[in-house]
C-alpha atoms as a PDB file:
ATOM      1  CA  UNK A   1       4.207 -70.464   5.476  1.00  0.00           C
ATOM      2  CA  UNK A   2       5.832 -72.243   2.527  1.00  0.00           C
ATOM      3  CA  UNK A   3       7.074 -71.230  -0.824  1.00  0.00           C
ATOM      4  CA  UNK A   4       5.655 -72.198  -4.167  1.00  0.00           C
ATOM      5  CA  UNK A   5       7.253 -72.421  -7.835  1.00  0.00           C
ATOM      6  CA  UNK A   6       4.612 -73.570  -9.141  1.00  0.00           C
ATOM      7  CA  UNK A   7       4.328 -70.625 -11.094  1.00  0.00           C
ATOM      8  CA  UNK A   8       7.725 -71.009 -12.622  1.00  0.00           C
ATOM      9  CA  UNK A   9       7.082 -74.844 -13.641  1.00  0.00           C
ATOM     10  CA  UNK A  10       4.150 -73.513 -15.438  1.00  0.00           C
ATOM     11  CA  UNK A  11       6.361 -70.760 -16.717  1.00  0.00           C
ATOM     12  CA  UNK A  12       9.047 -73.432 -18.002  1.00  0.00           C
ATOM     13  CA  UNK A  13       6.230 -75.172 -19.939  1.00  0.00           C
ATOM     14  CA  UNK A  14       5.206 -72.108 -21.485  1.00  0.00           C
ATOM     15  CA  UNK A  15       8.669 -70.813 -23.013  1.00  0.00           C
ATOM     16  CA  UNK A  16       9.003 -74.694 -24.173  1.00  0.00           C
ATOM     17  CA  UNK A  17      12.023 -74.840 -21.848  1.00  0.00           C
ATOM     18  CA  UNK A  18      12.875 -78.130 -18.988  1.00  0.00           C
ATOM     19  CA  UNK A  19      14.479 -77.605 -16.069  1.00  0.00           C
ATOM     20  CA  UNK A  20      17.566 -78.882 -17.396  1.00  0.00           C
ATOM     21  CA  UNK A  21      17.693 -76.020 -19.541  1.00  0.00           C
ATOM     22  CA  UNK A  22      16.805 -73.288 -16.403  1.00  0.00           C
ATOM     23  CA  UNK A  23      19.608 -74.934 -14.550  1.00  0.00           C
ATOM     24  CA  UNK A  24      21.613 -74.577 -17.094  1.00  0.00           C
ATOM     25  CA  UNK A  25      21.151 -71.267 -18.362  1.00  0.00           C
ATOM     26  CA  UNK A  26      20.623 -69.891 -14.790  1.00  0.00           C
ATOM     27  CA  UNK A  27      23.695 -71.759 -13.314  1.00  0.00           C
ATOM     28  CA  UNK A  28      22.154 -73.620 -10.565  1.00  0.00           C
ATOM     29  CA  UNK A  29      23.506 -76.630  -9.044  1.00  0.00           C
ATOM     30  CA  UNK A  30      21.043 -79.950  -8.992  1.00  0.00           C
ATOM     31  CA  UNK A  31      20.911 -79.423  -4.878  1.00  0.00           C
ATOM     32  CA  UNK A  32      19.279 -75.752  -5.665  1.00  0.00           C
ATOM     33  CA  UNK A  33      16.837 -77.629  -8.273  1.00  0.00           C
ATOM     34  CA  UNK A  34      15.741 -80.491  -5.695  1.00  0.00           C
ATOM     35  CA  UNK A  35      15.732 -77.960  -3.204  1.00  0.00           C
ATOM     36  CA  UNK A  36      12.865 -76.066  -5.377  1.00  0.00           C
ATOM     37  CA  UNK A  37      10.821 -79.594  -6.230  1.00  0.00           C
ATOM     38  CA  UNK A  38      10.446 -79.874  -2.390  1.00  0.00           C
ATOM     39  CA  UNK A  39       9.616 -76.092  -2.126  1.00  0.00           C
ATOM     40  CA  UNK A  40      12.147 -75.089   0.504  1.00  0.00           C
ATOM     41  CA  UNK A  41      13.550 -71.538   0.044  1.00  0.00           C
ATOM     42  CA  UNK A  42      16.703 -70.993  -2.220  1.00  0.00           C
ATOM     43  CA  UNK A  43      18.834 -67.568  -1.942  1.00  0.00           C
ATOM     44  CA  UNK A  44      17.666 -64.300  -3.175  1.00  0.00           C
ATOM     45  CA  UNK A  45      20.797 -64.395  -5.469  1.00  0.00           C
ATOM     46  CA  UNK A  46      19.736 -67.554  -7.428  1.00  0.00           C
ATOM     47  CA  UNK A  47      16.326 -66.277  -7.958  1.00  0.00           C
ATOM     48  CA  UNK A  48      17.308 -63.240  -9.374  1.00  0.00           C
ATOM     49  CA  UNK A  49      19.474 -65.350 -12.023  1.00  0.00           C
ATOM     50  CA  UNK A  50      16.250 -67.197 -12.707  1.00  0.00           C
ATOM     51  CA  UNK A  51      13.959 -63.970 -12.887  1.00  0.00           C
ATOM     52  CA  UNK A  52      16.669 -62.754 -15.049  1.00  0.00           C
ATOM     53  CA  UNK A  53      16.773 -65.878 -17.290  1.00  0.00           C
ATOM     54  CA  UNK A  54      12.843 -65.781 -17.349  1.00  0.00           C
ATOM     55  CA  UNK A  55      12.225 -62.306 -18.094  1.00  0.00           C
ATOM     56  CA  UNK A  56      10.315 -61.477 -15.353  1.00  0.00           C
ATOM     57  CA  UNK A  57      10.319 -60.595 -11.454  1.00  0.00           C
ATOM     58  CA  UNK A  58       9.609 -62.773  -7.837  1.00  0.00           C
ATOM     59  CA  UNK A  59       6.161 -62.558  -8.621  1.00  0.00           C
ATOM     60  CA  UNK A  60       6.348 -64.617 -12.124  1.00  0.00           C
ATOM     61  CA  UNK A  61       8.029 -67.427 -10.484  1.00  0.00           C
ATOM     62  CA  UNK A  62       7.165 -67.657  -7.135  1.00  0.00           C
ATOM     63  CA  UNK A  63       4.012 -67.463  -4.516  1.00  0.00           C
ATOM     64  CA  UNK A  64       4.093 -67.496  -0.534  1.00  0.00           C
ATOM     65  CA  UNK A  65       1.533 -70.115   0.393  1.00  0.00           C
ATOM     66  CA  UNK A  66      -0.075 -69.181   3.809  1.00  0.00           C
ATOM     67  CA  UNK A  67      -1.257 -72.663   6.066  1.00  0.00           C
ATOM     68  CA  UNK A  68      -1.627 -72.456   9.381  1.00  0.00           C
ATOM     69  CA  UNK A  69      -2.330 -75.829  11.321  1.00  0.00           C
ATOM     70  CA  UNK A  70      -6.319 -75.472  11.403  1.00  0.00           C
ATOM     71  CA  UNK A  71      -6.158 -75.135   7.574  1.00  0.00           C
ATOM     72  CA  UNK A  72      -3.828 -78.147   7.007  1.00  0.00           C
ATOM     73  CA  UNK A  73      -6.021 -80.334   9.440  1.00  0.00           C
ATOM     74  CA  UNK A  74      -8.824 -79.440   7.556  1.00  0.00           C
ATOM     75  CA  UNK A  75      -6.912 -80.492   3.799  1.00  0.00           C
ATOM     76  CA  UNK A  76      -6.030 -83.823   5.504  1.00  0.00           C
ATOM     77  CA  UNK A  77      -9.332 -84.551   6.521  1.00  0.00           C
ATOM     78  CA  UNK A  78     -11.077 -83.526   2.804  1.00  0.00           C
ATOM     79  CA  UNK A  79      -7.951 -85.699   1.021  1.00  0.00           C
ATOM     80  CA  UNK A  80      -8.783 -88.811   3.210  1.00  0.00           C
ATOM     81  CA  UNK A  81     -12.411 -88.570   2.930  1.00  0.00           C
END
């Protein structure tokens, strides 16, 4: 299981807005920001500033992404071929 913000990149884009300008208007720290480009988890805390910056809930800027090892073995091989 992973953690996607894609959804929120796309949402940046959207409101004409760079991350520069969520991290500043959401007060989060350049660790929380690299911490989201590599899709790691942040606190529930910080995304509720960011929901609340972006007018919307979890759901708007955020997906679960469900892999299991038979499913990433099978990406690897379809990438490589």
């Amino acid at each position: 299981m992973g953690i996607s913000y894609k959804k929120l990149w796309h949402l940046l884009i959207d409101k004409n807005m760079t991350k520069s300008d969520l991290q500043r208007a959401a007060k989060l720290s350049w660790g929380t920001l690299a911490r989201m480009n590599r899709g790691e988890n942040i606190g529930t805390d910080t995304l509720l500033r960011i929901c609340q910056v972006m007018e919307c809930d979890f759901n708007g800027i955020l997906e679960v992404t469900i892999e299991n090892a038979e499913q990433k073995r099978e990406n690897n091989l379809e990438t490589a071929r």
